[in-house]
C-alpha atoms as a PDB file:
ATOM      1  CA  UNK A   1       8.775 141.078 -23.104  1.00  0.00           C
ATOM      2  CA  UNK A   2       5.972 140.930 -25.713  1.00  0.00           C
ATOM      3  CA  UNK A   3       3.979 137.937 -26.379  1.00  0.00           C
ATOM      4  CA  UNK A   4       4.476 135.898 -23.050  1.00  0.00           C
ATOM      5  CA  UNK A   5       2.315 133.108 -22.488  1.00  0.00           C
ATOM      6  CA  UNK A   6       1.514 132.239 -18.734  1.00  0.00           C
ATOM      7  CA  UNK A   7       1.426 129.254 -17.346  1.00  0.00           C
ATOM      8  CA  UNK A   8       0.776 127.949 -14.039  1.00  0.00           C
ATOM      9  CA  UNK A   9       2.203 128.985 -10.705  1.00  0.00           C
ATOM     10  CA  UNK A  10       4.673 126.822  -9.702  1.00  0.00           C
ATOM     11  CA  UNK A  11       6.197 128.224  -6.505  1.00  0.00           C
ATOM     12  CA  UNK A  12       5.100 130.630  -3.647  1.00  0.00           C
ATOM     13  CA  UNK A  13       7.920 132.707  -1.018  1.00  0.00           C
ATOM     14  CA  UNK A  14       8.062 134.754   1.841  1.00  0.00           C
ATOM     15  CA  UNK A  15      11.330 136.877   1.789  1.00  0.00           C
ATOM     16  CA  UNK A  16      12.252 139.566   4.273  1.00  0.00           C
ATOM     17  CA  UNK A  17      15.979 139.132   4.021  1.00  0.00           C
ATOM     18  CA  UNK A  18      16.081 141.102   0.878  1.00  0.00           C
ATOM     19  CA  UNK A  19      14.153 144.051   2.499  1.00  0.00           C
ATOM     20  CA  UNK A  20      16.772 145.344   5.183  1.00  0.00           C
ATOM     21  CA  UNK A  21      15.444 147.295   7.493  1.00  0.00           C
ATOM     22  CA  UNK A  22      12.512 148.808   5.385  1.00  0.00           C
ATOM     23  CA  UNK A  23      10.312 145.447   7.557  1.00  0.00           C
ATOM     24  CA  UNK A  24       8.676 144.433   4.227  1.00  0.00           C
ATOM     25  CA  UNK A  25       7.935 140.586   3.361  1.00  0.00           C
ATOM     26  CA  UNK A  26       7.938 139.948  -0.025  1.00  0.00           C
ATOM     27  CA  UNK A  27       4.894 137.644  -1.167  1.00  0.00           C
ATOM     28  CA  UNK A  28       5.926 135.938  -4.181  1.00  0.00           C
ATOM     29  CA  UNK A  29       4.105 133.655  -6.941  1.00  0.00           C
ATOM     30  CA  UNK A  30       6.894 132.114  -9.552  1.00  0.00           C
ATOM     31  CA  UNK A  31       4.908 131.735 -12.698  1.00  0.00           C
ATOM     32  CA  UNK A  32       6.251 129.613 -16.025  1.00  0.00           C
ATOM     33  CA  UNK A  33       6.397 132.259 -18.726  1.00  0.00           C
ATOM     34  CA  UNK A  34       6.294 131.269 -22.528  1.00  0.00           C
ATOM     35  CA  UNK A  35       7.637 133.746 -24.635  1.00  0.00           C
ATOM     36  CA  UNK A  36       8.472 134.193 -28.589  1.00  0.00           C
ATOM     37  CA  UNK A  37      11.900 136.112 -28.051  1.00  0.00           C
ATOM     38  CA  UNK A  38      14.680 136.867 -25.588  1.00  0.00           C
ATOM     39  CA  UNK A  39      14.129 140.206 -25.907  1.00  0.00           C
ATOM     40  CA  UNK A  40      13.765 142.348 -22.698  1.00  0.00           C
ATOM     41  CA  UNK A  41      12.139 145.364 -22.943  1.00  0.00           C
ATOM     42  CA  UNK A  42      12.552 148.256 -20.072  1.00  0.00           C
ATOM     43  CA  UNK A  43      10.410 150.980 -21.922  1.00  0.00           C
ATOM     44  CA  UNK A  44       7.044 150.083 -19.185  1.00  0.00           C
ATOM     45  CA  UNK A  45       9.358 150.172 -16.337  1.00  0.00           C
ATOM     46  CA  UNK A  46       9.142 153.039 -13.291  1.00  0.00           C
ATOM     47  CA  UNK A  47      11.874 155.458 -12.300  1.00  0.00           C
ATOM     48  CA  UNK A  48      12.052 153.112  -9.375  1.00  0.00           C
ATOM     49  CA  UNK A  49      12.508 150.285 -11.147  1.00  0.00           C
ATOM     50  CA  UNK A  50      15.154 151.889 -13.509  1.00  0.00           C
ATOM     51  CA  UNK A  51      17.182 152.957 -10.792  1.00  0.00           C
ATOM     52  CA  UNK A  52      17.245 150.023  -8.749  1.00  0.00           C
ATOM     53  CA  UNK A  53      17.484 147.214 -11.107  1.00  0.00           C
ATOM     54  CA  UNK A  54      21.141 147.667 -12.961  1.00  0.00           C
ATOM     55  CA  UNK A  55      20.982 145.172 -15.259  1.00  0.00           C
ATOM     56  CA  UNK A  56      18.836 141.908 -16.791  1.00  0.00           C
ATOM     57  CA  UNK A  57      20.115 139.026 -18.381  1.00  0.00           C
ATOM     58  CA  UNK A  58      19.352 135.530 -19.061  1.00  0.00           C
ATOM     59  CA  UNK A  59      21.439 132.837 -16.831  1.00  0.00           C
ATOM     60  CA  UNK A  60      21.689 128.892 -17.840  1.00  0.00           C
ATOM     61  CA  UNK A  61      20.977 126.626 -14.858  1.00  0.00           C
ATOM     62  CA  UNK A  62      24.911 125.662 -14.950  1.00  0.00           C
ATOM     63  CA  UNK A  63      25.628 129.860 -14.547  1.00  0.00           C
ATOM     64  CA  UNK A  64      22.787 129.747 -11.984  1.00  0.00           C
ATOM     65  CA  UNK A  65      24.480 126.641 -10.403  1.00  0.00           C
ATOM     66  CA  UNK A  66      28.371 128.179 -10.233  1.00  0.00           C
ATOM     67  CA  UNK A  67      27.647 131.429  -9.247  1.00  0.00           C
ATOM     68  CA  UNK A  68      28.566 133.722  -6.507  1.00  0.00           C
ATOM     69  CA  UNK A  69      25.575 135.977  -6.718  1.00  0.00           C
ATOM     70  CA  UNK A  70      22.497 136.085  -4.473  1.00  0.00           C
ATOM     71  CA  UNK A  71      20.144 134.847  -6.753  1.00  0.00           C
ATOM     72  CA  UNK A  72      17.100 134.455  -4.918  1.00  0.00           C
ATOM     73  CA  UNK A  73      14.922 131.808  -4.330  1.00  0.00           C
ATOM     74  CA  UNK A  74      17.985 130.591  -3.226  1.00  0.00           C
ATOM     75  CA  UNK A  75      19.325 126.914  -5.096  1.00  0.00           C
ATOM     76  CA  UNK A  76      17.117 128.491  -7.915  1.00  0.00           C
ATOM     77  CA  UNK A  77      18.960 126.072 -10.354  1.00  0.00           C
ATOM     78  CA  UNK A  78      17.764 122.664  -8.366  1.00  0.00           C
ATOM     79  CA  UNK A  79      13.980 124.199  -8.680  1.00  0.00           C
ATOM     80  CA  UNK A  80      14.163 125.041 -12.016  1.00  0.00           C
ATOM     81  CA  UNK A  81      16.087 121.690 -13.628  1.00  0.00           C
ATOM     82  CA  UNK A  82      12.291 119.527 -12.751  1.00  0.00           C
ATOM     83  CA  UNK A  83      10.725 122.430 -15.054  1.00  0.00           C
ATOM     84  CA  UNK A  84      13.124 122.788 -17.826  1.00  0.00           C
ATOM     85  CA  UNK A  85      12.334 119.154 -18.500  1.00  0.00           C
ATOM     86  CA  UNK A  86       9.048 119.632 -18.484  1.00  0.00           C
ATOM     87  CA  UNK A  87       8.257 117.831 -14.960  1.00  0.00           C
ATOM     88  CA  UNK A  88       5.597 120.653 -13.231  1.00  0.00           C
ATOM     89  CA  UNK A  89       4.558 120.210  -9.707  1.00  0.00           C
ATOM     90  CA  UNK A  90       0.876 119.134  -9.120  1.00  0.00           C
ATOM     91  CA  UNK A  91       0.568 121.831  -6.674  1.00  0.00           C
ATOM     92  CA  UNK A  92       2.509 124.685  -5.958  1.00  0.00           C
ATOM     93  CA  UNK A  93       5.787 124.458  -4.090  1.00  0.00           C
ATOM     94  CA  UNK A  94       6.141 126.365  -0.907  1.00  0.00           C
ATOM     95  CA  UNK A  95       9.747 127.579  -1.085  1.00  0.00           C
ATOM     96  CA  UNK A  96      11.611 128.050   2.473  1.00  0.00           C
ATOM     97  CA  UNK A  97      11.660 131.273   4.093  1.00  0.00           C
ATOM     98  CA  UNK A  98      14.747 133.636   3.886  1.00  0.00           C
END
């Protein structure tokens, strides 16, 4: 994406669930980004990256809310629906561990 504005962190995770048996914690910050377009650009990415993310794509909270997917952090649509309407946390949210 070009022309992303940052704002502040929001929420922090620990996940090893995702990692199998590689016994890696992921250390996450969740930061609001502003941007101008939709657009998703994959040009920057590594061969890594290419091969192990398949696809990107922009969910609504409802999508986020009905699907079937592991979408991690998980109930991301009950976090997000405070910052969609512009309610930000004073502090940032320590999301449970996976």
């Amino acid at each position: 994406m070009a022309e992303v504005r940052l704002g502040p962190v929001v929420w922090y995770g620990e996940d090893s669930h995702r990692s199998g048996d590689w016994k890696v914690v992921f250390k996450e910050h969740f930061i609001l980004a502003f941007a101008a377009t939709e657009a998703i650009d994959r040009s920057g990415w590594t061969d890594h990256e290419r091969r192990e993310i398949l696809e990107t794509r922009w969910w609504s909270v409802e999508e986020l809310r009905m699907s079937n997917d592991a979408v991690y952090p998980f109930e991301l649509a009950a976090y997000l629906e405070p910052l969609l309407a512009g309610d930000y946390p004073a502090g940032i949210l320590m999301l449970p561990k996976i």
